[in-house]
PDB file of N, CA and C in Angstrom:
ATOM      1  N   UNK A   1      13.825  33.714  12.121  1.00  0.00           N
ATOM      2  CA  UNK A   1      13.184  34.282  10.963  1.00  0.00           C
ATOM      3  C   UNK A   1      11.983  35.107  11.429  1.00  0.00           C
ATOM      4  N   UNK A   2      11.978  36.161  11.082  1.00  0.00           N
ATOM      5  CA  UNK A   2      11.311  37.376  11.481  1.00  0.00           C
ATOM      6  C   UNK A   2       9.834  37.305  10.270  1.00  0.00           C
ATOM      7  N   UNK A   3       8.468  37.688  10.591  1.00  0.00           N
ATOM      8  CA  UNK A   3       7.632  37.562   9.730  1.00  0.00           C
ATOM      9  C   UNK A   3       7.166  39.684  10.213  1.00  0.00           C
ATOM     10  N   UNK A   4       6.450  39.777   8.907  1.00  0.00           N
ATOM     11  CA  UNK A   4       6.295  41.343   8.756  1.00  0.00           C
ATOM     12  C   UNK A   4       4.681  40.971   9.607  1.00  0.00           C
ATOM     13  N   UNK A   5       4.573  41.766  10.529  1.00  0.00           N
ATOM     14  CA  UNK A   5       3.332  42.053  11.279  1.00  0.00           C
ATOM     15  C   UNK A   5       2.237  41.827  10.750  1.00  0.00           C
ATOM     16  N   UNK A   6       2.132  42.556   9.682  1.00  0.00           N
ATOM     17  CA  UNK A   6       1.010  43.409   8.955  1.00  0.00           C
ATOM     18  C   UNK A   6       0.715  42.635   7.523  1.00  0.00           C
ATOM     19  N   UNK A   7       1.843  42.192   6.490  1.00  0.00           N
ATOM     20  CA  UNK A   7       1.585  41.870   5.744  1.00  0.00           C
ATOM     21  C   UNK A   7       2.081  40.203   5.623  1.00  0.00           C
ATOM     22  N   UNK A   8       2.147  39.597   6.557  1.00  0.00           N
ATOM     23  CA  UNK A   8       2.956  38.681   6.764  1.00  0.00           C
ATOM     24  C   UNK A   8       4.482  37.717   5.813  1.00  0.00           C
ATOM     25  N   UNK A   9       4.825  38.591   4.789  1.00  0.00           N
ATOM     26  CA  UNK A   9       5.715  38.320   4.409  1.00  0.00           C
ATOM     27  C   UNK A   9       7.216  38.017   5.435  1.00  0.00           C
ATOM     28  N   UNK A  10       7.906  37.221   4.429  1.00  0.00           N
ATOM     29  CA  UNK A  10       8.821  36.392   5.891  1.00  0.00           C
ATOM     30  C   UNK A  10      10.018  38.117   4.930  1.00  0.00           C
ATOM     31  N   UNK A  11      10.804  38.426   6.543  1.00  0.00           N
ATOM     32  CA  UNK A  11      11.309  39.364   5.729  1.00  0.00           C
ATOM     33  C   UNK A  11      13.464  38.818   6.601  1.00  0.00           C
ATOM     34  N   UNK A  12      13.561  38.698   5.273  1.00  0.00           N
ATOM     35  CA  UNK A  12      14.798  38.154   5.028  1.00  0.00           C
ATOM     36  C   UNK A  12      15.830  38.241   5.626  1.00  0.00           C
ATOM     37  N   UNK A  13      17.111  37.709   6.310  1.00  0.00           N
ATOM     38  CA  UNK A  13      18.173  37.941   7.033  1.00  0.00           C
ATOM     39  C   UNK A  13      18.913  39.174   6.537  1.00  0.00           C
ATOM     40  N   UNK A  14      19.134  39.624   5.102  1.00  0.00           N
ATOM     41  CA  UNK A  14      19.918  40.892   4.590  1.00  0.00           C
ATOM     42  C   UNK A  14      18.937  41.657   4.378  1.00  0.00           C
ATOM     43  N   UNK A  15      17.564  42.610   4.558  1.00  0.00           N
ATOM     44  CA  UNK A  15      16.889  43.438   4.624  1.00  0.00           C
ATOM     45  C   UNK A  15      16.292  43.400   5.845  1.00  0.00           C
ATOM     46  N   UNK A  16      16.453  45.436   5.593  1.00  0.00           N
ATOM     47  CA  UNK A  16      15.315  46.099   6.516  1.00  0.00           C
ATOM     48  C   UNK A  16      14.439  45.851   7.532  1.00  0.00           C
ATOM     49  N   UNK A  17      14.644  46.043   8.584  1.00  0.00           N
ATOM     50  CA  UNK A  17      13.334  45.609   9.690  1.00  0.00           C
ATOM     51  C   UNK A  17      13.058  46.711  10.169  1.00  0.00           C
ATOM     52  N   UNK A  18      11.767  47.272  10.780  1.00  0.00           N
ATOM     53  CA  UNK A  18      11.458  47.855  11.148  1.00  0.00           C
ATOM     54  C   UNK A  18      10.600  47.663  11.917  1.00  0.00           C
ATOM     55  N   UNK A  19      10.235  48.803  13.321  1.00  0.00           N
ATOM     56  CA  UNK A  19       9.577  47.715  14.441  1.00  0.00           C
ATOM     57  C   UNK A  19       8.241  48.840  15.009  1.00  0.00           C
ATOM     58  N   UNK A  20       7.588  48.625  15.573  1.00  0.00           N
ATOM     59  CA  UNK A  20       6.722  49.064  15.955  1.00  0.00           C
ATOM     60  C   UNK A  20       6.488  48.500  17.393  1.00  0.00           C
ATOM     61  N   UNK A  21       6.789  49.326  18.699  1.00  0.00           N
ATOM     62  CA  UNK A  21       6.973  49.248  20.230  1.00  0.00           C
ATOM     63  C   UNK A  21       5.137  49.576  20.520  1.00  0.00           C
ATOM     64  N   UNK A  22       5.322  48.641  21.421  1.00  0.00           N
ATOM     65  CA  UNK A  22       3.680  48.838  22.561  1.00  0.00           C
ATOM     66  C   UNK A  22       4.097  48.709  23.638  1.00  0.00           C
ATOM     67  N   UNK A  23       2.790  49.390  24.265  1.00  0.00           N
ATOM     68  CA  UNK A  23       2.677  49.524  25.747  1.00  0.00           C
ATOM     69  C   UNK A  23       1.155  48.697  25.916  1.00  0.00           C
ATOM     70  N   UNK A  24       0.934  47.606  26.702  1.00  0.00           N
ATOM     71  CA  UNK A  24      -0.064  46.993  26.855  1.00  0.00           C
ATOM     72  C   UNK A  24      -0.839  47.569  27.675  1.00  0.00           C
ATOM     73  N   UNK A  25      -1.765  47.490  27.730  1.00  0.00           N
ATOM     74  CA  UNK A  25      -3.259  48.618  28.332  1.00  0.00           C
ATOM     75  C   UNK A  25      -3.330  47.754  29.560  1.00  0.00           C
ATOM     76  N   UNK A  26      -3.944  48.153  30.878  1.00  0.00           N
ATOM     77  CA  UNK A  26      -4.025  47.696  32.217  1.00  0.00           C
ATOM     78  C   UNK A  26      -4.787  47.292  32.052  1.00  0.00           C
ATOM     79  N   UNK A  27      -3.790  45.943  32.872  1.00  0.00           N
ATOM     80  CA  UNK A  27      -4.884  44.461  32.816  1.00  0.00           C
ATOM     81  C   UNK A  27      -4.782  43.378  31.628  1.00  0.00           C
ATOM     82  N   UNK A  28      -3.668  43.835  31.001  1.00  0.00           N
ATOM     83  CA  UNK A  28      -3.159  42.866  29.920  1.00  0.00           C
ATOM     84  C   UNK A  28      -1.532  42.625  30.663  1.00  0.00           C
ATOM     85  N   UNK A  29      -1.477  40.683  30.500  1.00  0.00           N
ATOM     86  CA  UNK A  29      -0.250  40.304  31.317  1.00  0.00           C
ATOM     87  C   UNK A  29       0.380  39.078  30.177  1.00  0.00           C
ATOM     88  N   UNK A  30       1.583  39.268  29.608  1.00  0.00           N
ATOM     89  CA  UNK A  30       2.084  38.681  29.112  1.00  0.00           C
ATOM     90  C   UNK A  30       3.602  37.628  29.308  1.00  0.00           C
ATOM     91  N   UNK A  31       3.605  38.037  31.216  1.00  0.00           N
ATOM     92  CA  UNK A  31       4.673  37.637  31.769  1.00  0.00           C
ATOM     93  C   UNK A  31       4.946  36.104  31.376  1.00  0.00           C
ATOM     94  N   UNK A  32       4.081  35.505  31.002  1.00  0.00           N
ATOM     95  CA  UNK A  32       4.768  34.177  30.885  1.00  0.00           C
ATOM     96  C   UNK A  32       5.262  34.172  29.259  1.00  0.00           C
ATOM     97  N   UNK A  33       5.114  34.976  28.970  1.00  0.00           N
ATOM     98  CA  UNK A  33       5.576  35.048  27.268  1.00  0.00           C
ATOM     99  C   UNK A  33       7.155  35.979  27.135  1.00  0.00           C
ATOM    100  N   UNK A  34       7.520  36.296  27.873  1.00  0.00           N
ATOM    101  CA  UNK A  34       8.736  37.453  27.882  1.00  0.00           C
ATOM    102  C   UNK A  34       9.304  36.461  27.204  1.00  0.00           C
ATOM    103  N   UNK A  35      10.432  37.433  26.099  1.00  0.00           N
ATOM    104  CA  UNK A  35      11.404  36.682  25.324  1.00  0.00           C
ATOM    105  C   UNK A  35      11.167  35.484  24.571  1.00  0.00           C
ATOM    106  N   UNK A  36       9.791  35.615  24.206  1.00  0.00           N
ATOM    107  CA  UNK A  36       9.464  35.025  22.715  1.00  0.00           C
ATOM    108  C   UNK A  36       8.601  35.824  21.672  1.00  0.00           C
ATOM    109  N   UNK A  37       8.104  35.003  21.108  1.00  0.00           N
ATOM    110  CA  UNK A  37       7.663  35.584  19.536  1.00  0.00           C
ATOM    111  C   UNK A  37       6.076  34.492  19.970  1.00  0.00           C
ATOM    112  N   UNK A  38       4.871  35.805  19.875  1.00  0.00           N
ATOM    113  CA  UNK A  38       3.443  35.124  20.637  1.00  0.00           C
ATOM    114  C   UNK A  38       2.612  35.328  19.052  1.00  0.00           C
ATOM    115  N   UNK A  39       1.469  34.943  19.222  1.00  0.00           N
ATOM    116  CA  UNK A  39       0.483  34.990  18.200  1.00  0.00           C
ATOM    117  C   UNK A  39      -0.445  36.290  18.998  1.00  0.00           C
ATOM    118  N   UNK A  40      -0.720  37.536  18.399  1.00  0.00           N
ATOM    119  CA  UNK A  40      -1.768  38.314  19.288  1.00  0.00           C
ATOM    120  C   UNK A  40      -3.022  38.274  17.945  1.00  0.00           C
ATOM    121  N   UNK A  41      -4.142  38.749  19.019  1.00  0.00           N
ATOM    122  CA  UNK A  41      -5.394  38.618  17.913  1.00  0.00           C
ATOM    123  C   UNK A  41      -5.479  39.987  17.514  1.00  0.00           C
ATOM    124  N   UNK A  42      -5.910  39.900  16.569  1.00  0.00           N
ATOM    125  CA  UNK A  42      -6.308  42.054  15.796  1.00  0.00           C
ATOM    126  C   UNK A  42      -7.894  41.712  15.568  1.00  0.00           C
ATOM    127  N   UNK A  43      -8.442  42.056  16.822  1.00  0.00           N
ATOM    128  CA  UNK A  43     -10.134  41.796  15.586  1.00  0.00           C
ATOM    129  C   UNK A  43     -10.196  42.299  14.855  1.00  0.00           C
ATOM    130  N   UNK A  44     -10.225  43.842  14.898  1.00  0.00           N
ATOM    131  CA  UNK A  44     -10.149  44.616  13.943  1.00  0.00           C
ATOM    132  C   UNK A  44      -9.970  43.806  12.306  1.00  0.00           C
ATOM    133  N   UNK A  45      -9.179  43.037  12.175  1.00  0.00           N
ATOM    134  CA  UNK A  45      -8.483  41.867  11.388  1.00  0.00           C
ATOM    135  C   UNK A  45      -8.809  41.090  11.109  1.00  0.00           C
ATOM    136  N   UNK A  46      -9.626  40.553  12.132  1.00  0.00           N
ATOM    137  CA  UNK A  46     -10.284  38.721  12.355  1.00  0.00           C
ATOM    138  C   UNK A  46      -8.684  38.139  12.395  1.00  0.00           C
ATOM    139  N   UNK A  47      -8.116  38.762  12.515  1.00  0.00           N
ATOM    140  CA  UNK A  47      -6.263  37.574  12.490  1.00  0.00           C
ATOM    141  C   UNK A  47      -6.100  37.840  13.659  1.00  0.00           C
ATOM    142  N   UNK A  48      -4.701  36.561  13.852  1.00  0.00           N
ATOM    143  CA  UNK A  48      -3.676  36.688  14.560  1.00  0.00           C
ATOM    144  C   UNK A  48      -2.369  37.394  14.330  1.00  0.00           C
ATOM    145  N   UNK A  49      -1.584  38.337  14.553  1.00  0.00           N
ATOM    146  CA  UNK A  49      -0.142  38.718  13.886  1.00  0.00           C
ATOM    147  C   UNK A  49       0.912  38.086  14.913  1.00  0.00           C
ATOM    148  N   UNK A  50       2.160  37.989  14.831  1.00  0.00           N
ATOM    149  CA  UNK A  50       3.137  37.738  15.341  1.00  0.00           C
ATOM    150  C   UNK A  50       3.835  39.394  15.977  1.00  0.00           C
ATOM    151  N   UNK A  51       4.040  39.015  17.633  1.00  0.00           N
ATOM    152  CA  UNK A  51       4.534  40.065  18.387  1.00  0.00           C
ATOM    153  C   UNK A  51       5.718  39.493  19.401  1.00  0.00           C
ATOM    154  N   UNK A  52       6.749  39.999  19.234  1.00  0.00           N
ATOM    155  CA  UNK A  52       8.095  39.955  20.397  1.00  0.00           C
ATOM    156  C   UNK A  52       7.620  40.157  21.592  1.00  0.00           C
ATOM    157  N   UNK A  53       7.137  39.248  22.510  1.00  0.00           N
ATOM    158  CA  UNK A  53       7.451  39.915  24.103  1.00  0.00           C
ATOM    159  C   UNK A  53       8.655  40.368  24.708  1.00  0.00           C
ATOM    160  N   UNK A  54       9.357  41.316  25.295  1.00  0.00           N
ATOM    161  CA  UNK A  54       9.985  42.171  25.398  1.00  0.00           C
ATOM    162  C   UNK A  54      10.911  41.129  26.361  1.00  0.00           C
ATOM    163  N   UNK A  55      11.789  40.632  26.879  1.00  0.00           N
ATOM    164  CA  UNK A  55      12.637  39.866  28.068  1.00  0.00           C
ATOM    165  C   UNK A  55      12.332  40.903  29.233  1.00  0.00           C
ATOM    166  N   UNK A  56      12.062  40.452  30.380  1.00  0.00           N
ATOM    167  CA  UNK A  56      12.516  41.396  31.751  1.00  0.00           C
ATOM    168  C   UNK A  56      13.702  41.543  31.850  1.00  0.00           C
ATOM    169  N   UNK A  57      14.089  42.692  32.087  1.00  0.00           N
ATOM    170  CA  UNK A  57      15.736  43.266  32.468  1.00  0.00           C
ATOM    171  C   UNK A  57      15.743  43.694  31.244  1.00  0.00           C
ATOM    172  N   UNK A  58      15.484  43.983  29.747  1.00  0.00           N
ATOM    173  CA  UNK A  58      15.913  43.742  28.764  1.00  0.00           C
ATOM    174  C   UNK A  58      16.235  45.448  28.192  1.00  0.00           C
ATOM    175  N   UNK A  59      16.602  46.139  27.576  1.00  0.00           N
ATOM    176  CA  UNK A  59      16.956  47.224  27.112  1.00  0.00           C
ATOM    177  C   UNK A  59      15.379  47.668  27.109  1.00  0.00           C
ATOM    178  N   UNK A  60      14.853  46.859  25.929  1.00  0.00           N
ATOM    179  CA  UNK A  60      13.681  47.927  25.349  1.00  0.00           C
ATOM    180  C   UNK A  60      12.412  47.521  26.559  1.00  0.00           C
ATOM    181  N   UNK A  61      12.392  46.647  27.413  1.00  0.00           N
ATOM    182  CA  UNK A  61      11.578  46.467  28.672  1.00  0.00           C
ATOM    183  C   UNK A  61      11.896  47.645  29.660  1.00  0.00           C
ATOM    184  N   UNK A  62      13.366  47.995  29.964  1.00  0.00           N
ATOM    185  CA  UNK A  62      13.344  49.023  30.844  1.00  0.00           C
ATOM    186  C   UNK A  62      12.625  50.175  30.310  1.00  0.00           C
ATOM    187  N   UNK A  63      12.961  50.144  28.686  1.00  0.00           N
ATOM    188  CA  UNK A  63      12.053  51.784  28.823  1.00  0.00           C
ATOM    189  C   UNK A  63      10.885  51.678  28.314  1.00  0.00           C
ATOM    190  N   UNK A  64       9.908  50.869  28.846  1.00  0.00           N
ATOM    191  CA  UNK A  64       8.244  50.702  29.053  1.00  0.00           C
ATOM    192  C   UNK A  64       8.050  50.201  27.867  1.00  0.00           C
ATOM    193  N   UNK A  65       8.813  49.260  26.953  1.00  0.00           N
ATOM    194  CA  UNK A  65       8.054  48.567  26.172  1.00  0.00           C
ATOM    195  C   UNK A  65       7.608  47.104  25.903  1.00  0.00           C
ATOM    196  N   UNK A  66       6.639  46.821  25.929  1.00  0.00           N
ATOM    197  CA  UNK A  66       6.039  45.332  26.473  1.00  0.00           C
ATOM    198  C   UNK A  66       6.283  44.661  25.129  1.00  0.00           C
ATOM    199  N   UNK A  67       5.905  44.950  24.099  1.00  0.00           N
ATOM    200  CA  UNK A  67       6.052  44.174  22.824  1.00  0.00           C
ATOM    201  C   UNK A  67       6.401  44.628  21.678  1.00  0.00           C
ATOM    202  N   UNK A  68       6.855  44.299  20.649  1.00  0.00           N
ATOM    203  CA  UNK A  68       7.368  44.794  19.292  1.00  0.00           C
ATOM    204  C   UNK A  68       7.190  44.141  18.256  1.00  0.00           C
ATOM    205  N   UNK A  69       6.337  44.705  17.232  1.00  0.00           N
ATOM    206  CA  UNK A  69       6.227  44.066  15.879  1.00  0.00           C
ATOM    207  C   UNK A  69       7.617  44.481  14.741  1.00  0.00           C
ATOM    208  N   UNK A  70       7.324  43.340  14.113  1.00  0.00           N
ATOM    209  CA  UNK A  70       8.377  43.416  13.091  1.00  0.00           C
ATOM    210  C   UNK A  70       7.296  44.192  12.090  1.00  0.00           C
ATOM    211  N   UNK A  71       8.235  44.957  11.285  1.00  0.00           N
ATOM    212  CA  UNK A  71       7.440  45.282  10.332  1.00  0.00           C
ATOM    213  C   UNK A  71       8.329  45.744   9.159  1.00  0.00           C
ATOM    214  N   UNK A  72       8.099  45.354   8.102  1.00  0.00           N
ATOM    215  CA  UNK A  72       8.912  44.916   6.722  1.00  0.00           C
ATOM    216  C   UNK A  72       9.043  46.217   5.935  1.00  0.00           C
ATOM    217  N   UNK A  73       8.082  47.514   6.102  1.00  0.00           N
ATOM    218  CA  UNK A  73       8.449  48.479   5.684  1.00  0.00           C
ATOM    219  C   UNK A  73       7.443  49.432   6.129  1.00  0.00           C
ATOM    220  N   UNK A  74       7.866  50.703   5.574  1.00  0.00           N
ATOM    221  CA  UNK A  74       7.158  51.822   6.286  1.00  0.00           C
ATOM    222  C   UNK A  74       5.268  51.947   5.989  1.00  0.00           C
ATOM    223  N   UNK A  75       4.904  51.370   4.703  1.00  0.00           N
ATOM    224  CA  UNK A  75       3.956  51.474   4.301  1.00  0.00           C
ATOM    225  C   UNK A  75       2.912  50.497   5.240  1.00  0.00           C
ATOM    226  N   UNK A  76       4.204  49.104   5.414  1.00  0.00           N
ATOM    227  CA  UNK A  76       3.156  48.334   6.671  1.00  0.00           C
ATOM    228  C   UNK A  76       3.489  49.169   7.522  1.00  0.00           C
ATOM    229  N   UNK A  77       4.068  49.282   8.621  1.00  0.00           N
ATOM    230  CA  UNK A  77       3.985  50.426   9.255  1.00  0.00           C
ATOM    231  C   UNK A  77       2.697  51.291   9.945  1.00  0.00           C
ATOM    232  N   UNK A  78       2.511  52.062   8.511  1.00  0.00           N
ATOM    233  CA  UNK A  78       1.808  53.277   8.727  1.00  0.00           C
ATOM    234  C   UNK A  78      -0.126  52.041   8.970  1.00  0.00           C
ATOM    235  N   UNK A  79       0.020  51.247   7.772  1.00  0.00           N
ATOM    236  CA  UNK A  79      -1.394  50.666   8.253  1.00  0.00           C
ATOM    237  C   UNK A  79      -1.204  49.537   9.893  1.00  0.00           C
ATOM    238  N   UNK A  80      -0.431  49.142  10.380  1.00  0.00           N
ATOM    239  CA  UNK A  80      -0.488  48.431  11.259  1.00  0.00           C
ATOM    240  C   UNK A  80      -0.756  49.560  12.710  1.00  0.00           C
ATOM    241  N   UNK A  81       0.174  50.829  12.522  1.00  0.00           N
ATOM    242  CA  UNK A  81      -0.220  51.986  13.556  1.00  0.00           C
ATOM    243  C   UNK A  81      -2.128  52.603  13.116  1.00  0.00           C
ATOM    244  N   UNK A  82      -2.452  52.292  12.331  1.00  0.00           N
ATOM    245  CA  UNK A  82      -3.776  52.275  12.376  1.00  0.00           C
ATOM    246  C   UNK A  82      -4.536  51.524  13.034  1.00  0.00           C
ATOM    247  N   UNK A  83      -4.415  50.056  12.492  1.00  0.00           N
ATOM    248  CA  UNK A  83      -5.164  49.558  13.630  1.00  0.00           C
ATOM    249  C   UNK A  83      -4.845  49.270  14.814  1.00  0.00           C
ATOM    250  N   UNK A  84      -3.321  49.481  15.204  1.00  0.00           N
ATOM    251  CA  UNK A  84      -3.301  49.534  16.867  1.00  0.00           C
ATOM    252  C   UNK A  84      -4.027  50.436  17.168  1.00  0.00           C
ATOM    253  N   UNK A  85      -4.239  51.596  17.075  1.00  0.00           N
ATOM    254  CA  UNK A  85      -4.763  52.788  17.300  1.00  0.00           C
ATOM    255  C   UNK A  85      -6.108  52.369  17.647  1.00  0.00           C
ATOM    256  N   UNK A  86      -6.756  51.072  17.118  1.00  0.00           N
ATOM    257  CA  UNK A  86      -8.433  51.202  17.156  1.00  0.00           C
ATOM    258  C   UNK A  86      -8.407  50.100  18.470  1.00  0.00           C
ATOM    259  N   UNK A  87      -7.290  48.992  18.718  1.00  0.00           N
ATOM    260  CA  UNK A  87      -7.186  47.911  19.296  1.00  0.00           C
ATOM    261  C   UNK A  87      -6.793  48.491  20.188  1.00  0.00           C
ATOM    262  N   UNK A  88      -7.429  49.308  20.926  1.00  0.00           N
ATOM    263  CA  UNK A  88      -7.281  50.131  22.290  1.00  0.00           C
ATOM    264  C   UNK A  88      -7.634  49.152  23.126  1.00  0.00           C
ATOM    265  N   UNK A  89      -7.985  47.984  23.413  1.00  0.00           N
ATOM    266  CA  UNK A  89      -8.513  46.974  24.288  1.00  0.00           C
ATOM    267  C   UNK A  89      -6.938  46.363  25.119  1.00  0.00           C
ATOM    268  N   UNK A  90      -6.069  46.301  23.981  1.00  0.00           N
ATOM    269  CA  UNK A  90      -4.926  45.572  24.210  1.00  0.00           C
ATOM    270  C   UNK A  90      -3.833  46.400  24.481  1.00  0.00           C
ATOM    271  N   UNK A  91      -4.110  47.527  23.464  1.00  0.00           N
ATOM    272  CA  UNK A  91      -2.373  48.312  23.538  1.00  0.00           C
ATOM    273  C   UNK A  91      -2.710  49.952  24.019  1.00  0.00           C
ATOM    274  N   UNK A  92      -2.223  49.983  24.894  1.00  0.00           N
ATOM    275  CA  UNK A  92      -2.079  51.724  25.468  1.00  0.00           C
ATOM    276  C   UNK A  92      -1.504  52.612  24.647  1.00  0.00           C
ATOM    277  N   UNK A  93      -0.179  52.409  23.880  1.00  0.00           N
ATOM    278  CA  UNK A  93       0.357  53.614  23.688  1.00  0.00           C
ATOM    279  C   UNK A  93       1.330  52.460  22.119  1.00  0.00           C
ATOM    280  N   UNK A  94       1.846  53.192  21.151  1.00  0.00           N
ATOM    281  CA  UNK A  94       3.179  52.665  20.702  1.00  0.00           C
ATOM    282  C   UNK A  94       3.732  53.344  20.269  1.00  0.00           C
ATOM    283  N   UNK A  95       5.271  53.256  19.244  1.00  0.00           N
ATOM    284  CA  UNK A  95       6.257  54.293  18.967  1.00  0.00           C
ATOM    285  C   UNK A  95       6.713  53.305  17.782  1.00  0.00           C
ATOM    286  N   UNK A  96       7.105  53.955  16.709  1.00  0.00           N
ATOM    287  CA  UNK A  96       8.185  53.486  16.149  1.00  0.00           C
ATOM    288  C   UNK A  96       9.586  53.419  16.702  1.00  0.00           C
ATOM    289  N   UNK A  97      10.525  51.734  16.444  1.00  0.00           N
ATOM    290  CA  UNK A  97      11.494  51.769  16.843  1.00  0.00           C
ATOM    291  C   UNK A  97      12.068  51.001  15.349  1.00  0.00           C
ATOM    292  N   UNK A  98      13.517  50.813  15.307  1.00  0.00           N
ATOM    293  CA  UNK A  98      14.328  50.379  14.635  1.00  0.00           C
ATOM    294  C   UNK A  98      14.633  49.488  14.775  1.00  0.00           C
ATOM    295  N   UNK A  99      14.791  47.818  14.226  1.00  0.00           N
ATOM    296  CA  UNK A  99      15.568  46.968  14.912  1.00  0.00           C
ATOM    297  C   UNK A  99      16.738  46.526  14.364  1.00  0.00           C
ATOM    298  N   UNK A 100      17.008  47.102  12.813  1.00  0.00           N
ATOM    299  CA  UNK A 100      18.661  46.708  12.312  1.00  0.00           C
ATOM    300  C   UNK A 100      18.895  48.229  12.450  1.00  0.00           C
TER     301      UNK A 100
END
């Protein structure tokens, strides 16, 4: 069961997912977390959100992506790429990806 990043609604086995890919900033190591589902902090937030560590070997690991939020729709989305944007401490770079 997948929870939405941003707004934490649990978002359902027959709807929409949508994902949001990072690149972790040097000097952030999440190797012992590959291929689970971690708690990261947003100060920005004062929260914690829920983030996919990527598996090694894994499709979306080969092409440079360390972690992936779920995200329940475009509107979370657009505010969660905001505050990655400010949480430059943690995340280098991200992209929208698709995950259904």
């Amino acid at each position: 069961m997948l929870r939405c990043a941003w707004c934490m609604k649990i978002i359902k086995n027959n709807r929409p997912v949508f994902g949001l890919s990072v690149k972790f900033a040097e000097g952030i190591d999440y190797t012992e977390s590959e291929g689970k589902i971690i708690q990261i902090g947003l100060s920005i937030r004062n929260t914690t959100v829920p983030m996919i560590v990527t598996a090694k070997g894994s499709e979306a690991k080969l092409q440079g992506t360390d972690g992936i939020f779920s995200i329940c729709s475009e509107k979370c989305g657009m505010k969660m790429k905001e505050t990655l944007t400010k949480e430059l401490a943690t995340f280098k770079e991200f992209h929208d990806i698709a995950l259904q």
